[in-house]
PDB file of N, CA and C in Angstrom:
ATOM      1  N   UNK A   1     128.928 109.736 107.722  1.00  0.00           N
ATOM      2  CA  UNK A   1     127.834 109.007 108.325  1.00  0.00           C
ATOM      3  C   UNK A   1     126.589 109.881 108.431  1.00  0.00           C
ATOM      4  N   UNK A   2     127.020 111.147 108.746  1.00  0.00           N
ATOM      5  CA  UNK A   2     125.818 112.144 108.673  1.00  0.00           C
ATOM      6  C   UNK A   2     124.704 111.792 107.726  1.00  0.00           C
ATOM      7  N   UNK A   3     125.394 112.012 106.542  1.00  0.00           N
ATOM      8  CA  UNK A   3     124.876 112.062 104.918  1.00  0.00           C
ATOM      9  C   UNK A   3     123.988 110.883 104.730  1.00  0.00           C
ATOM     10  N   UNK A   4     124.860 109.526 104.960  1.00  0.00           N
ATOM     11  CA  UNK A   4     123.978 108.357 105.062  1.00  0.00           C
ATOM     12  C   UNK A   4     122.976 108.466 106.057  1.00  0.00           C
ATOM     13  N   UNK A   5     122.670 108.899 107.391  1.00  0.00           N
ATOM     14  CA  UNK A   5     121.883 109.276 108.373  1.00  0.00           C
ATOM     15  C   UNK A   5     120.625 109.781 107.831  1.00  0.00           C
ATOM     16  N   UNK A   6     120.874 111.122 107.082  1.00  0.00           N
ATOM     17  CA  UNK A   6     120.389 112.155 106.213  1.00  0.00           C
ATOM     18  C   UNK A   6     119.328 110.867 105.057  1.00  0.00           C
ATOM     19  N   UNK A   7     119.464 111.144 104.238  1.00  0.00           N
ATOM     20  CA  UNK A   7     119.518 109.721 103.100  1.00  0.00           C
ATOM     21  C   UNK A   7     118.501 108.869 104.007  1.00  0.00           C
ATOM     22  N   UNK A   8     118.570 107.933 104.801  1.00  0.00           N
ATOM     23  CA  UNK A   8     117.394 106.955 105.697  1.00  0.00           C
ATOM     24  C   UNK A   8     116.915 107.569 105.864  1.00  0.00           C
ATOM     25  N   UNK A   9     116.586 108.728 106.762  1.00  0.00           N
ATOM     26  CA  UNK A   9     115.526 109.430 107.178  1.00  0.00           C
ATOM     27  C   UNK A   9     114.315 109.979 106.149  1.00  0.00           C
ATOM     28  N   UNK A  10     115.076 110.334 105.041  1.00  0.00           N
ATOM     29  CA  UNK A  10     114.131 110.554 104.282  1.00  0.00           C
ATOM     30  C   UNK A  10     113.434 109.235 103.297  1.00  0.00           C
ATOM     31  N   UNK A  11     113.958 108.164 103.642  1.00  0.00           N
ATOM     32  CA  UNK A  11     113.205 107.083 102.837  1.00  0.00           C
ATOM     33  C   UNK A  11     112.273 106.483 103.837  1.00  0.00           C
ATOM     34  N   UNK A  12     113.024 106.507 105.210  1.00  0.00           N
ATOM     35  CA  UNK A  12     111.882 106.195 106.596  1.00  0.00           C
ATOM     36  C   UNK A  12     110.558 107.171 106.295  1.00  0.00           C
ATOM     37  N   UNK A  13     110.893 108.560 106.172  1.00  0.00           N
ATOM     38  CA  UNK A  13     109.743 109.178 105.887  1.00  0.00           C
ATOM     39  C   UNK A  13     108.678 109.312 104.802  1.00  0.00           C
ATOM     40  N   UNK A  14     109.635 108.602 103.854  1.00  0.00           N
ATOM     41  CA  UNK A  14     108.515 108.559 102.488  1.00  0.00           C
ATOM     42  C   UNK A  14     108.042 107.345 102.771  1.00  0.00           C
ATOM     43  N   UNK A  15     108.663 106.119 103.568  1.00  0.00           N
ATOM     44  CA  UNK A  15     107.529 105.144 103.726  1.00  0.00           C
ATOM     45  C   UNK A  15     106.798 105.012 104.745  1.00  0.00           C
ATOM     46  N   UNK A  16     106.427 106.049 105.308  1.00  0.00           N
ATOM     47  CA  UNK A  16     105.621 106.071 106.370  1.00  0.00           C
ATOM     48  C   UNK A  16     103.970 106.309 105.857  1.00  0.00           C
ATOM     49  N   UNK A  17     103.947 107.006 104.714  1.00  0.00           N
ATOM     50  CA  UNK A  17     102.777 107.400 103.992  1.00  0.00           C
ATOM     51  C   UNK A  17     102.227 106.046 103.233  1.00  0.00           C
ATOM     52  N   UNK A  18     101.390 106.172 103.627  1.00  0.00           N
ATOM     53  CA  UNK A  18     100.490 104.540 102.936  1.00  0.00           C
ATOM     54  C   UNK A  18      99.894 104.980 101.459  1.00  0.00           C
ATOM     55  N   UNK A  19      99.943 106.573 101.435  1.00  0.00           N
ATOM     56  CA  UNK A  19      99.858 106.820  99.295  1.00  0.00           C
ATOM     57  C   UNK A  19     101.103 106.560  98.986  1.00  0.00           C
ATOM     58  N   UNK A  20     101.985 107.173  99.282  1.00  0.00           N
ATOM     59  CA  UNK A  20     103.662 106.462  98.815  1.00  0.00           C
ATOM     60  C   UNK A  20     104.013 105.001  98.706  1.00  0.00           C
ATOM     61  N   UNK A  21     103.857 104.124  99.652  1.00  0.00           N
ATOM     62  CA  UNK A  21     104.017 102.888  99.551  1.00  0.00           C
ATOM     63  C   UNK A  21     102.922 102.171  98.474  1.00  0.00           C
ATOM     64  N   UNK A  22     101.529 102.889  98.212  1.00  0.00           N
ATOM     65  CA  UNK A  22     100.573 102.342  97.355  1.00  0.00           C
ATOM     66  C   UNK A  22     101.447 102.388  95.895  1.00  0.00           C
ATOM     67  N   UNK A  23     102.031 103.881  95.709  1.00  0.00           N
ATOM     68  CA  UNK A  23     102.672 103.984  94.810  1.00  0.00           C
ATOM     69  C   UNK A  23     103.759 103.518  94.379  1.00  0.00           C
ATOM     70  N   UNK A  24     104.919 102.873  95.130  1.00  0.00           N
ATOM     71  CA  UNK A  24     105.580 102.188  95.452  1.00  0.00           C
ATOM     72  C   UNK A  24     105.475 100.512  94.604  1.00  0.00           C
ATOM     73  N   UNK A  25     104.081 100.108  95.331  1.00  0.00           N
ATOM     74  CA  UNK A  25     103.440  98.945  94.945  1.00  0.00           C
ATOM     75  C   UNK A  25     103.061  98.833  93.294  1.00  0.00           C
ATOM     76  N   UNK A  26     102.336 100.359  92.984  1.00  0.00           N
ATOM     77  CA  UNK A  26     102.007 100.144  91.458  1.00  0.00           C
ATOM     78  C   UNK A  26     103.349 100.079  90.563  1.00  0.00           C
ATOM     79  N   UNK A  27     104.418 100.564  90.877  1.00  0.00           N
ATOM     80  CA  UNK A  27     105.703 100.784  90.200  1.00  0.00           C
ATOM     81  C   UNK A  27     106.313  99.132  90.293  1.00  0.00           C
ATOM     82  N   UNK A  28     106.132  98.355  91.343  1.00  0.00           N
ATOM     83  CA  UNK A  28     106.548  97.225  91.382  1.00  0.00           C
ATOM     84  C   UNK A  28     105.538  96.270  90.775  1.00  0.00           C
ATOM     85  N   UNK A  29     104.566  96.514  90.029  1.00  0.00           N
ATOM     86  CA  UNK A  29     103.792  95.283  89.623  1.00  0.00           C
ATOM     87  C   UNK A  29     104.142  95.738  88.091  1.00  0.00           C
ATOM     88  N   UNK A  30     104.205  96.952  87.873  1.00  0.00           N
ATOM     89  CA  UNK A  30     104.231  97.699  86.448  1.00  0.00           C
ATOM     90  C   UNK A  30     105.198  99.018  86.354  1.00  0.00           C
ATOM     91  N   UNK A  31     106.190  98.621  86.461  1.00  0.00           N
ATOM     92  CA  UNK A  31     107.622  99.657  86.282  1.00  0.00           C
ATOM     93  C   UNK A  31     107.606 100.184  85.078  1.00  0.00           C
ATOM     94  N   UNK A  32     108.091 101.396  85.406  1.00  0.00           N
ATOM     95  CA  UNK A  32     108.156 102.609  84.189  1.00  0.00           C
ATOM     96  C   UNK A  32     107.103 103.016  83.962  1.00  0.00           C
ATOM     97  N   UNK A  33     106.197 103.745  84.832  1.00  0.00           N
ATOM     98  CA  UNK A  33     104.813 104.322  84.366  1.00  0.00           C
ATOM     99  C   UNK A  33     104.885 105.983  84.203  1.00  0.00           C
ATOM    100  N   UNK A  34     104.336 106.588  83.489  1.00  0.00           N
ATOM    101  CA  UNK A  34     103.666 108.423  83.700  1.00  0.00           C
ATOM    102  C   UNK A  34     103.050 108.712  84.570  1.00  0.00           C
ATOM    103  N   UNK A  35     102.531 109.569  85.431  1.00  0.00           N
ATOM    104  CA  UNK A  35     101.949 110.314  86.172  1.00  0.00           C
ATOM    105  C   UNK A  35     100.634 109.558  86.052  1.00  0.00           C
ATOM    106  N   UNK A  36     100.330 109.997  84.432  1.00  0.00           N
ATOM    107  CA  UNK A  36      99.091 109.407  83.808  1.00  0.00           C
ATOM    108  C   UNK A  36      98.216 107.924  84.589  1.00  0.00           C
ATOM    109  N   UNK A  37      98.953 107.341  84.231  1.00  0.00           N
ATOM    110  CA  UNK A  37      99.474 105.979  84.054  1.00  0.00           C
ATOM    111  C   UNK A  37      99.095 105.683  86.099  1.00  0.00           C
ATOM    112  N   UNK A  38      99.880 106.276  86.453  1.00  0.00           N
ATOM    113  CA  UNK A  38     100.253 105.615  87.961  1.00  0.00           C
ATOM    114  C   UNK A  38      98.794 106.419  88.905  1.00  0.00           C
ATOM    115  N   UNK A  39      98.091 107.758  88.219  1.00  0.00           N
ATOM    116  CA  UNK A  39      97.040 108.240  88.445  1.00  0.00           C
ATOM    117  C   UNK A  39      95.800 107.422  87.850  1.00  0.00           C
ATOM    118  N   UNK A  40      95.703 106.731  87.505  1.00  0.00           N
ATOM    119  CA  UNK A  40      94.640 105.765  87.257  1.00  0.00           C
ATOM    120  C   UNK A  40      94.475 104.671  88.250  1.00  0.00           C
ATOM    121  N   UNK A  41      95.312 104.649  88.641  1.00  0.00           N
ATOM    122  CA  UNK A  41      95.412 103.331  89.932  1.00  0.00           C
ATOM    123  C   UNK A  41      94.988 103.979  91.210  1.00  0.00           C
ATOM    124  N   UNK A  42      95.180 105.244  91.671  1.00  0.00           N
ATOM    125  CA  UNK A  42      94.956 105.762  92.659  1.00  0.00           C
ATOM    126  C   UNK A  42      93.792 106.923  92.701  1.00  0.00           C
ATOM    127  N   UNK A  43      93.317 106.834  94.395  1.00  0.00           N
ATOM    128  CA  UNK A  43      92.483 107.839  94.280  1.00  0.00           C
ATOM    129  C   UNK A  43      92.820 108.606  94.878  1.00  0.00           C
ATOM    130  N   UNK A  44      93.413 109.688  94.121  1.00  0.00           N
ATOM    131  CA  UNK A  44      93.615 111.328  94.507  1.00  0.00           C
ATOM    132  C   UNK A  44      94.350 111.718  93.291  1.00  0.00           C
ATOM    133  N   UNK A  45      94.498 113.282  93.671  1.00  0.00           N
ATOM    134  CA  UNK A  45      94.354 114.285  92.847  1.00  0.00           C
ATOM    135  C   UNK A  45      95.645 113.929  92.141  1.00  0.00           C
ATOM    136  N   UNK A  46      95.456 114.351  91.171  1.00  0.00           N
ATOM    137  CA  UNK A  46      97.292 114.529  89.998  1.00  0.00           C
ATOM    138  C   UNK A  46      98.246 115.088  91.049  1.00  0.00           C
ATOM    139  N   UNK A  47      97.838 116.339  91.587  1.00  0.00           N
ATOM    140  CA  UNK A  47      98.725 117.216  92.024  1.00  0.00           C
ATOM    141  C   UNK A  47      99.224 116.338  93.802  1.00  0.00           C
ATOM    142  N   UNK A  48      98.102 115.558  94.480  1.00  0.00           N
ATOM    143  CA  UNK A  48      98.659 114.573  95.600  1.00  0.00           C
ATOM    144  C   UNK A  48      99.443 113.837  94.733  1.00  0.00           C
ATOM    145  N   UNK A  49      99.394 112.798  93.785  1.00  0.00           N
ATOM    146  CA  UNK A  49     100.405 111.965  93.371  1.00  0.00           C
ATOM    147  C   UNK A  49     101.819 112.937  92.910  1.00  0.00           C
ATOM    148  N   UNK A  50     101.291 114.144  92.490  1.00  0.00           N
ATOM    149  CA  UNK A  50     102.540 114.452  92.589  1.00  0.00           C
ATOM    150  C   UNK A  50     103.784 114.883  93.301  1.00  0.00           C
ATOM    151  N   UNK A  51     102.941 115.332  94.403  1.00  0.00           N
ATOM    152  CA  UNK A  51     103.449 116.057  95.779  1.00  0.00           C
ATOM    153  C   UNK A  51     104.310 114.748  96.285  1.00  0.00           C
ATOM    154  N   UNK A  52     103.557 113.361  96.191  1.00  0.00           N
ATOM    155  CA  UNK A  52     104.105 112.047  96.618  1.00  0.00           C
ATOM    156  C   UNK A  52     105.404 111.602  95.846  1.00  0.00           C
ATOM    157  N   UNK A  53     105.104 111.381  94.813  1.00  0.00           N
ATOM    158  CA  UNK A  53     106.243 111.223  93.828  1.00  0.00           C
ATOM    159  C   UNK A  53     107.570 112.051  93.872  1.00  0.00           C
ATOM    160  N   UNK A  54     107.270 113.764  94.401  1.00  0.00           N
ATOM    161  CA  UNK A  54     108.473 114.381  94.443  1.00  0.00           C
ATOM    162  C   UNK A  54     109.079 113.767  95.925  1.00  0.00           C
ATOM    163  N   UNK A  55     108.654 113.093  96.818  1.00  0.00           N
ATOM    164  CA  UNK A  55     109.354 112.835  97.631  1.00  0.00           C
ATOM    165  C   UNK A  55     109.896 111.488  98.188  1.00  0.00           C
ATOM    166  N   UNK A  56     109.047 110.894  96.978  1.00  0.00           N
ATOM    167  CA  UNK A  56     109.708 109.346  96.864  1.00  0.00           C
ATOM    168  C   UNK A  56     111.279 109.793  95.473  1.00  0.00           C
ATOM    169  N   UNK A  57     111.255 110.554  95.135  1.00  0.00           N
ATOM    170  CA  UNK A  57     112.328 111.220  94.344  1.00  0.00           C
ATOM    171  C   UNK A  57     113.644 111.428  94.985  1.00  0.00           C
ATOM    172  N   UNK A  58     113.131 112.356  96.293  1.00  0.00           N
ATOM    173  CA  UNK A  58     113.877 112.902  97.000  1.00  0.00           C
ATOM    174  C   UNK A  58     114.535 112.067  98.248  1.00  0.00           C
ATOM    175  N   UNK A  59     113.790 110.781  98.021  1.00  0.00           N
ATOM    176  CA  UNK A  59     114.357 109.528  98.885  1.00  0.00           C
ATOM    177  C   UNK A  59     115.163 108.724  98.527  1.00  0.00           C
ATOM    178  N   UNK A  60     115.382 108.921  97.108  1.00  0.00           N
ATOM    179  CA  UNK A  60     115.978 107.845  96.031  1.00  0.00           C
ATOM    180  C   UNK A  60     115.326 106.723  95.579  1.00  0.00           C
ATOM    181  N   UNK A  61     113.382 106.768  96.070  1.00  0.00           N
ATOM    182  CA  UNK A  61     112.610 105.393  95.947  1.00  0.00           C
ATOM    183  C   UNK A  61     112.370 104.898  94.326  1.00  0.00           C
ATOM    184  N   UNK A  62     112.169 106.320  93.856  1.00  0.00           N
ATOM    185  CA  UNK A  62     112.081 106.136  92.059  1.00  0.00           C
ATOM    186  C   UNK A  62     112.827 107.183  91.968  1.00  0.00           C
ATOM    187  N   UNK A  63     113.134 106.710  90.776  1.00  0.00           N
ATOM    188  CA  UNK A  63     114.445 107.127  89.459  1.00  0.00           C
ATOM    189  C   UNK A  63     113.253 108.380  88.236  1.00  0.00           C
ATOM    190  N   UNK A  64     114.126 109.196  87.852  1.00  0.00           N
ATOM    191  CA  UNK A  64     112.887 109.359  86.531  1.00  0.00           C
ATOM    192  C   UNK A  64     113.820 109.212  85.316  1.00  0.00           C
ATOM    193  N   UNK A  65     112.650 109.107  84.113  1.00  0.00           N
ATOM    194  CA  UNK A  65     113.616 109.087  82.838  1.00  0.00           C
ATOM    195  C   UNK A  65     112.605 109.764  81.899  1.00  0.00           C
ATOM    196  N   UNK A  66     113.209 110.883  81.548  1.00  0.00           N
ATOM    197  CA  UNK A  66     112.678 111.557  80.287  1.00  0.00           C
ATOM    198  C   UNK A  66     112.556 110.648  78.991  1.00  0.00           C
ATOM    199  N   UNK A  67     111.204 110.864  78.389  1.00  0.00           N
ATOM    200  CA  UNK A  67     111.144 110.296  77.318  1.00  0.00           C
ATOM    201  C   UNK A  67     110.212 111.036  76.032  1.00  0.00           C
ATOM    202  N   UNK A  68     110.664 111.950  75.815  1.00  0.00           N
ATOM    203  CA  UNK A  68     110.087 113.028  74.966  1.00  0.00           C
ATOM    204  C   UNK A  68     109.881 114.351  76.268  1.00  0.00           C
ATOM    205  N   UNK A  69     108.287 114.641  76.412  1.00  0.00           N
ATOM    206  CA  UNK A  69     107.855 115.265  77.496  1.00  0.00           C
ATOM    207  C   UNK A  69     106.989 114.363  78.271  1.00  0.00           C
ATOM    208  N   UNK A  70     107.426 113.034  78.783  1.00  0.00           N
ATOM    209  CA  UNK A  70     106.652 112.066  79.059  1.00  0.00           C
ATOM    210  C   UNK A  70     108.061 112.071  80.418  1.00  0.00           C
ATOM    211  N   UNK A  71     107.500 112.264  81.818  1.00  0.00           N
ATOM    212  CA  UNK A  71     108.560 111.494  82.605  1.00  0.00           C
ATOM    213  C   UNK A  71     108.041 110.078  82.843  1.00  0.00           C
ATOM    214  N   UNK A  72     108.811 109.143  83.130  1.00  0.00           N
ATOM    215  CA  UNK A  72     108.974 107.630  82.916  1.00  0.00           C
ATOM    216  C   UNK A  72     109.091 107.179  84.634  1.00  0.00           C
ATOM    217  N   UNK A  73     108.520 107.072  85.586  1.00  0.00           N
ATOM    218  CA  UNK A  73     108.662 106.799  87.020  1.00  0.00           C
ATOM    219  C   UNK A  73     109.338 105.409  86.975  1.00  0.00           C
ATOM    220  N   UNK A  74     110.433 104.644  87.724  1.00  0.00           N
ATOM    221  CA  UNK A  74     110.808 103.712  87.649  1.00  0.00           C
ATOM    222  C   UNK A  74     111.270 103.357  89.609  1.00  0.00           C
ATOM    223  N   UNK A  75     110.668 102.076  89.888  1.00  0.00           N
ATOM    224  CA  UNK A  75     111.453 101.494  91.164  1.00  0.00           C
ATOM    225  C   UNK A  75     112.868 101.565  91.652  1.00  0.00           C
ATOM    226  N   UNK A  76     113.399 102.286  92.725  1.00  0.00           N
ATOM    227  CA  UNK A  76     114.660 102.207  92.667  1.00  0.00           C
ATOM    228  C   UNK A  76     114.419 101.374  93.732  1.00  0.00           C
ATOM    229  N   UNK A  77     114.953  99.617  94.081  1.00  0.00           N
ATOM    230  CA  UNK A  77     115.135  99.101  95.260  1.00  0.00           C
ATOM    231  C   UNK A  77     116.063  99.062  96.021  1.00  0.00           C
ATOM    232  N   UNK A  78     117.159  99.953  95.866  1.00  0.00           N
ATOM    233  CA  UNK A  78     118.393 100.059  96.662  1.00  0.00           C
ATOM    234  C   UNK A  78     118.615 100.384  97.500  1.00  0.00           C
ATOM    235  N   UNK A  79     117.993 101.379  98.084  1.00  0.00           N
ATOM    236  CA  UNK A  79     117.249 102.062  99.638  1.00  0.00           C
ATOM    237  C   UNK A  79     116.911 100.875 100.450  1.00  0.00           C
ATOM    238  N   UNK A  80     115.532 100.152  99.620  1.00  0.00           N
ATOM    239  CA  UNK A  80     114.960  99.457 100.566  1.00  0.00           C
ATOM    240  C   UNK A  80     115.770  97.854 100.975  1.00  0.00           C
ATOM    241  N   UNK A  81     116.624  97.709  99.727  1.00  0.00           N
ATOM    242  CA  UNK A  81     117.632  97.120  99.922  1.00  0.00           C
ATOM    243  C   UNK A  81     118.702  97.274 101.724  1.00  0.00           C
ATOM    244  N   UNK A  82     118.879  98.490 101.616  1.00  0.00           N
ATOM    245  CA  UNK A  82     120.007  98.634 102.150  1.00  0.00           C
ATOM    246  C   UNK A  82     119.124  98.644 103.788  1.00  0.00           C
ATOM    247  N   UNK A  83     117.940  99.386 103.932  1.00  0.00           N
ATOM    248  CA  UNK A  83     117.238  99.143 105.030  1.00  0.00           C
ATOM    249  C   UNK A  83     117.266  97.603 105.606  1.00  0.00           C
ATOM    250  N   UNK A  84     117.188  96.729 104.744  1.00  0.00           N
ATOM    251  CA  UNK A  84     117.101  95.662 104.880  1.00  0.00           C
ATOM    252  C   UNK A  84     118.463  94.784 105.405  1.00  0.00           C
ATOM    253  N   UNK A  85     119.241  95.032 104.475  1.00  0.00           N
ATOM    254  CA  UNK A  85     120.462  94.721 104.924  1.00  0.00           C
ATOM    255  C   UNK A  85     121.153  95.382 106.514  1.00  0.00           C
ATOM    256  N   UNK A  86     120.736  96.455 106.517  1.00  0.00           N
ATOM    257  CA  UNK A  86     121.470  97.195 108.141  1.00  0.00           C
ATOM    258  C   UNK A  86     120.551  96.768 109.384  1.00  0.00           C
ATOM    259  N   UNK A  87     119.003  96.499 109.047  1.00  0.00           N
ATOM    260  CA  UNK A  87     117.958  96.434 110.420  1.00  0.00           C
ATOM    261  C   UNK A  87     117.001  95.296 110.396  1.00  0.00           C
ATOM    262  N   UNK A  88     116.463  94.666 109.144  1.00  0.00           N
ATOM    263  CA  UNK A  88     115.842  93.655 109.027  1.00  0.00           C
ATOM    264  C   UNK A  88     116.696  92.262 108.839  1.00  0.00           C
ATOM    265  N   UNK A  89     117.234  91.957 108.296  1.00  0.00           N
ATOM    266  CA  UNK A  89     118.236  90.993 108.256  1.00  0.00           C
ATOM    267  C   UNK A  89     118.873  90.521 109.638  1.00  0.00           C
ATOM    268  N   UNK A  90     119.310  91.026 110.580  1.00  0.00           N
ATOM    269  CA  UNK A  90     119.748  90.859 111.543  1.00  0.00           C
ATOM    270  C   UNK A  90     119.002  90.110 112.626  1.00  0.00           C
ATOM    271  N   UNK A  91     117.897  90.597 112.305  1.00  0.00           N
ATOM    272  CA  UNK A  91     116.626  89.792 113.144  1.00  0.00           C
ATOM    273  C   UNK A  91     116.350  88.510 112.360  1.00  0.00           C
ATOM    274  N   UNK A  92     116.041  88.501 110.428  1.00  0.00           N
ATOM    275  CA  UNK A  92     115.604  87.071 110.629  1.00  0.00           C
ATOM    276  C   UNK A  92     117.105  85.790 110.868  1.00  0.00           C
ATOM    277  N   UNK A  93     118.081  86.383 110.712  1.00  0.00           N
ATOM    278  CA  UNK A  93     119.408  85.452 110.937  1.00  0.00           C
ATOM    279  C   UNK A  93     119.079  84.775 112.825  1.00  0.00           C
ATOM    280  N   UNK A  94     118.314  85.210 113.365  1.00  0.00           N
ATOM    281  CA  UNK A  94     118.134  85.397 114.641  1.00  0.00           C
ATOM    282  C   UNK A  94     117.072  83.994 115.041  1.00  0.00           C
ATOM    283  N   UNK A  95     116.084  83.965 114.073  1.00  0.00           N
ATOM    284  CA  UNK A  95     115.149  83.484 114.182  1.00  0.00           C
ATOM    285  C   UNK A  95     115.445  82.110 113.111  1.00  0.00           C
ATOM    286  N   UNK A  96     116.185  82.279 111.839  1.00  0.00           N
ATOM    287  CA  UNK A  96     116.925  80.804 111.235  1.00  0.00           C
ATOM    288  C   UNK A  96     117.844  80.269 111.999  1.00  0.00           C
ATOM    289  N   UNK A  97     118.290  80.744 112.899  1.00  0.00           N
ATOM    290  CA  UNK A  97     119.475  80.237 113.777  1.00  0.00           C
ATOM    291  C   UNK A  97     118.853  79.358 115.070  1.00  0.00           C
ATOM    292  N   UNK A  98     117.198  80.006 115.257  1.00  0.00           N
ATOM    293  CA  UNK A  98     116.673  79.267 116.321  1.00  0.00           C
ATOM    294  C   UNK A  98     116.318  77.818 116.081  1.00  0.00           C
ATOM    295  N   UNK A  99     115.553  78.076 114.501  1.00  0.00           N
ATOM    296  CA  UNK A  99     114.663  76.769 113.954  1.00  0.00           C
ATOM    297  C   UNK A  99     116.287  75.824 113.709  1.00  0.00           C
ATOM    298  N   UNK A 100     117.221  76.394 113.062  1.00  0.00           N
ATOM    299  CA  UNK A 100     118.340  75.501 112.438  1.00  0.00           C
ATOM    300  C   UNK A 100     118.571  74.944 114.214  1.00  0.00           C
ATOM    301  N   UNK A 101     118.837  75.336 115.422  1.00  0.00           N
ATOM    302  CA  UNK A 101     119.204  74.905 116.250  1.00  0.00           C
ATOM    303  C   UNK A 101     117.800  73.483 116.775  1.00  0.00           C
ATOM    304  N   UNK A 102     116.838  74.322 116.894  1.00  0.00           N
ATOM    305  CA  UNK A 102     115.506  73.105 117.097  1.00  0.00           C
ATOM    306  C   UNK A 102     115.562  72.086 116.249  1.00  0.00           C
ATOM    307  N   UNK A 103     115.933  72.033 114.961  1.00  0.00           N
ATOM    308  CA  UNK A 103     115.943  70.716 114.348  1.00  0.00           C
ATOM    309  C   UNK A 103     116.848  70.155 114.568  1.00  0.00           C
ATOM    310  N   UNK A 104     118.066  70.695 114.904  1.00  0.00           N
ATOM    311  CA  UNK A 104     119.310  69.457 115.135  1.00  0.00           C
ATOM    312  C   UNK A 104     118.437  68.957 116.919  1.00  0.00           C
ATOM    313  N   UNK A 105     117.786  69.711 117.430  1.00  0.00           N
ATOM    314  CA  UNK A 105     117.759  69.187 118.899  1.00  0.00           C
ATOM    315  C   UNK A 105     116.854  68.321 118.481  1.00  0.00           C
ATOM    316  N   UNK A 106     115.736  68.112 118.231  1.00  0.00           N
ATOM    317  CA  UNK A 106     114.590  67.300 117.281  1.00  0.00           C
ATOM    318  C   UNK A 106     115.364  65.758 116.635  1.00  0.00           C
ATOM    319  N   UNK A 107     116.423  66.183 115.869  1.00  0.00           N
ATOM    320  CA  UNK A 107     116.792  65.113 115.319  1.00  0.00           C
ATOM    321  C   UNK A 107     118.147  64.172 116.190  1.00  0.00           C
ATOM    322  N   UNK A 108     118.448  64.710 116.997  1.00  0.00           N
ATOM    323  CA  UNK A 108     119.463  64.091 117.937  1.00  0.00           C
ATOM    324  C   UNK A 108     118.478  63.236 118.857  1.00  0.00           C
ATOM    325  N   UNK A 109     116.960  63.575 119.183  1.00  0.00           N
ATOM    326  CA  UNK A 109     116.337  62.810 119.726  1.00  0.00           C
ATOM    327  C   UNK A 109     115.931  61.531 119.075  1.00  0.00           C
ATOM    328  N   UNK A 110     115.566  61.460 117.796  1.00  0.00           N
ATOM    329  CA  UNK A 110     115.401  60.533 117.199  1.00  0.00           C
ATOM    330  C   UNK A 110     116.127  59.360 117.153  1.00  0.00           C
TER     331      UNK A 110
END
């Protein structure tokens, strides 16, 4: 459990940065980009996108894939998946359970 503990924390922390999540965003409209590529969309330095990128790496947020001397940045959604599944999910089941209950009360009046 540690390990998994370990693992969230560092994806909590890479999405706390609003350049990470920007980057995040460009990978999800246009997956599989270069440095190049994902530095045209943003404003800052090569070396900030890169500093960012090594730690959306180190979160498991993107994947890389060598392709000559070209690295290939790709979306990993399985993290944010799983965030979702353990802490967000729980709440909206919370809130479909209210409306599913208001319409049967709604329609029993009828």
């Amino acid at each position: 459990m540690v390990a998994y503990n370990e693992c969230m924390d560092k994806v909590f922390k890479a999405l706390a940065d609003s350049s990470r999540r920007q980057l995040l965003d460009e990978l999800f409209k246009n997956n599989g980009q270069t440095l190049n590529e994902l530095c045209e969309h943003l404003e800052m330095t090569r070396q900030a996108v890169t500093k960012h990128l090594l730690i959306l790496e180190e979160a498991n947020l993107i994947l890389i894939v060598w392709q000559g001397r070209n690295k290939i940045h790709y979306l990993n959604v399985a993290p944010i998946g799983e965030i979702y599944d353990r802490w967000i999910s729980k709440y909206d089941r919370d809130r479909i359970e209210a409306l599913l209950e208001l319409k049967r009360k709604l329609e029993a009046e009828d």
